[in-house]
Structures are given as structure tokens and as C-alpha cells.
Protein backbone atom coordinates (compact mmCIF):
# COMPACT_ATOMS: atom_id res chain seq x y z
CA UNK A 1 54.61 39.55 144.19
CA UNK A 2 53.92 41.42 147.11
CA UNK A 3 57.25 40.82 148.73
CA UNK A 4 58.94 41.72 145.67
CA UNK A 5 57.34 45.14 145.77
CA UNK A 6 57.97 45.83 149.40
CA UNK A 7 61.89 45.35 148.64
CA UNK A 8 61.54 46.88 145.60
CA UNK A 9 59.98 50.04 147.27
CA UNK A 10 62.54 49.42 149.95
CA UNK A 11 65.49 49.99 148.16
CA UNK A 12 64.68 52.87 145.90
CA UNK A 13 66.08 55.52 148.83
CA UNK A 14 69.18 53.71 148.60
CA UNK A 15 69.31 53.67 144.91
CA UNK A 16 68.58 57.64 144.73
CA UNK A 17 71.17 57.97 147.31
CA UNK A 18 74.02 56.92 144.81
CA UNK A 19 72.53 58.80 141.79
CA UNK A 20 72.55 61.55 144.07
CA UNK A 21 76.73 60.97 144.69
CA UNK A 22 77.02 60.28 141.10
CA UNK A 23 75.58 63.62 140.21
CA UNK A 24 77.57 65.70 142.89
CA UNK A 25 80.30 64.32 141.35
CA UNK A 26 79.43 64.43 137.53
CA UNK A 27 77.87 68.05 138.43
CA UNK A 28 81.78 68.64 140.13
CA UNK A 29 83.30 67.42 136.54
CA UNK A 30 81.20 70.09 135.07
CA UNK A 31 79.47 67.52 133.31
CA UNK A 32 76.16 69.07 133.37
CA UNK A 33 74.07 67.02 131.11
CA UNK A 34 75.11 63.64 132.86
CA UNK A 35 74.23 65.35 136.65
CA UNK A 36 71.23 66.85 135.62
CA UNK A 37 70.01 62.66 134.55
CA UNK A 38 71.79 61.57 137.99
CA UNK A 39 69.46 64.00 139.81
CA UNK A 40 66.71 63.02 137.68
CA UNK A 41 66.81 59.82 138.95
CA UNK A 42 67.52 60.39 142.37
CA UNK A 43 64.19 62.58 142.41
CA UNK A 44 62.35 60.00 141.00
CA UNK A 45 63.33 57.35 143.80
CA UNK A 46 62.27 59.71 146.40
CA UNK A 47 60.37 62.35 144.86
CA UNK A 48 60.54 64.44 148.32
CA UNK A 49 64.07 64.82 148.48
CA UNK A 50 64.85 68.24 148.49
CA UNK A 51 68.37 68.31 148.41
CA UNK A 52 68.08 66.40 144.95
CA UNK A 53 65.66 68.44 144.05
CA UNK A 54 68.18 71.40 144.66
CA UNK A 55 70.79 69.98 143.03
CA UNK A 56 68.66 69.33 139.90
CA UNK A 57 66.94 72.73 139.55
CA UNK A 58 70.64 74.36 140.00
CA UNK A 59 71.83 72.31 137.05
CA UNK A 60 68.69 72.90 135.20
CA UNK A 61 69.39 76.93 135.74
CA UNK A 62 72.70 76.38 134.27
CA UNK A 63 72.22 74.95 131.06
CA UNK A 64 69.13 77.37 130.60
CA UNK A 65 66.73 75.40 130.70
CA UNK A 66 64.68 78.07 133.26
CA UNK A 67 61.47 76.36 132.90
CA UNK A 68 62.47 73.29 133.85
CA UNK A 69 64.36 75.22 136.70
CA UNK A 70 61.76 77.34 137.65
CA UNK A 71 59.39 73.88 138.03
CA UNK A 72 61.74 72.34 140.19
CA UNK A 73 62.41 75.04 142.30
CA UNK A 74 59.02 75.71 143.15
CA UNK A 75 58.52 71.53 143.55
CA UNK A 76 61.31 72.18 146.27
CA UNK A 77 59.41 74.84 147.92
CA UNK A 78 56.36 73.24 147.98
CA UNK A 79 58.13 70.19 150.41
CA UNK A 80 60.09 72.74 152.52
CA UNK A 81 58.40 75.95 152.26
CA UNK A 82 61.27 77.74 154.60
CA UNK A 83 64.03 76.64 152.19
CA UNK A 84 66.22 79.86 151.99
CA UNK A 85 68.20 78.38 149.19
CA UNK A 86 65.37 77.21 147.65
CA UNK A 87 63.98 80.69 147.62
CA UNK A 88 67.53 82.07 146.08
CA UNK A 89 67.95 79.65 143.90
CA UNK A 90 63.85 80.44 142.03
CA UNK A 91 65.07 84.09 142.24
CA UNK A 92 68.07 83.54 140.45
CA UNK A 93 66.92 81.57 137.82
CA UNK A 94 64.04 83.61 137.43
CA UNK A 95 66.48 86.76 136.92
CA UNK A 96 68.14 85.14 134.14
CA UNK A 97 64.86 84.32 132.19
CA UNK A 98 64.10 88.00 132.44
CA UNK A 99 61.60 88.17 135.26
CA UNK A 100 63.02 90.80 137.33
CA UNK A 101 60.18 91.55 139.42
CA UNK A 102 59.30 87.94 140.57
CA UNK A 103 62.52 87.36 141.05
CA UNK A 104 62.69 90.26 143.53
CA UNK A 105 59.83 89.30 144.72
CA UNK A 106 61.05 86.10 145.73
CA UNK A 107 64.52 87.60 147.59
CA UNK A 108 62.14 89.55 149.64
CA UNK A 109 60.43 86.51 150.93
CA UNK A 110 63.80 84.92 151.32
């Protein structure tokens, strides 16, 4: 059982690697919906992957769905505090849900 888990555990970079292609490419299509659950997964196989984690807040911000974005974003941050696009990217989406100061905020630090 043991061994099972260790490959298990093992593989699960790999298998967030291709949901991450997938959703580049689905998130290329303009398929947002289908990227957004290719991201999903790729976060969940390595939950600090921050270029997934990029990819999925930016898709998040598209369809609207800030919250979620604005989570994501700041999940991002947390793992690579430095992140310039990272900071952009919470700034942006926090301009389009209507906080104009924070997001301002944010560009400053950025």
C-alpha cells in the first residue's frame, strides 16, 4: 500500500503537467470553462505551482468570477510573493469587481 502511494504521489507532477498543456490549449480555443477545470486540476496535483495558479486566476477573471480570481491570485502571491504578474493580474481583476483603490494599491506594490 505504501508503494502504491509513493508512485501515486510520484506521478501527480506529471499528471498536472498535461492538464496544464490541455488548458493552455483549451484556454487558446477560447474555451474558457474547459481551461479553467484543466487548471483546476493541474493546481490540485501540485498545489504550489504558480504558473497554474496564474493561468487559473486569469481564466477565473475572465468569466467574472472575481472572487474566485481574487482567491487565486492572492494563493499565487502567497508562494511567490515577488510575482509581478501576479501582482497585475489581483489588480486587474480587482478593478473590474469595482475595487479601485485596492487595485491601485496593488500596482503600486507591483
Amino acid at each position: 500500500m505504501k508503494l502504491l502511494l509513493l508512485i501515486l504521489t510520484a506521478a501527480l507532477p506529471a499528471l498536472g503537467a498535461d492538464d496544464m498543456a490541455r488548458g493552455l490549449k483549451l484556454k487558446g480555443e477560447g474555451n474558457l470553462l474547459a481551461a479553467e477545470a484543466a487548471f483546476e486540476r493541474a493546481v490540485k496535483a501540485n498545489p504550489r505551482d504558480v504558473d497554474a495558479l496564474t493561468q487559473l486566476a486569469t481564466v477565473q477573471g475572465w468569466q467574472k468570477r472575481y472572487g474566485r480570481a481574487i482567491a487565486t491570485w492572492e494563493k499565487a502571491l502567497k508562494l511567490a510573493p515577488r510575482c509581478g504578474e501576479c501582482r497585475v493580474g489581483l489588480a486587474r481583476v480587482l478593478f473590474w469587481n469595482g475595487e479601485r483603490a485596492k487595485a491601485l494599491e496593488r500596482l503600486d506594490q507591483a
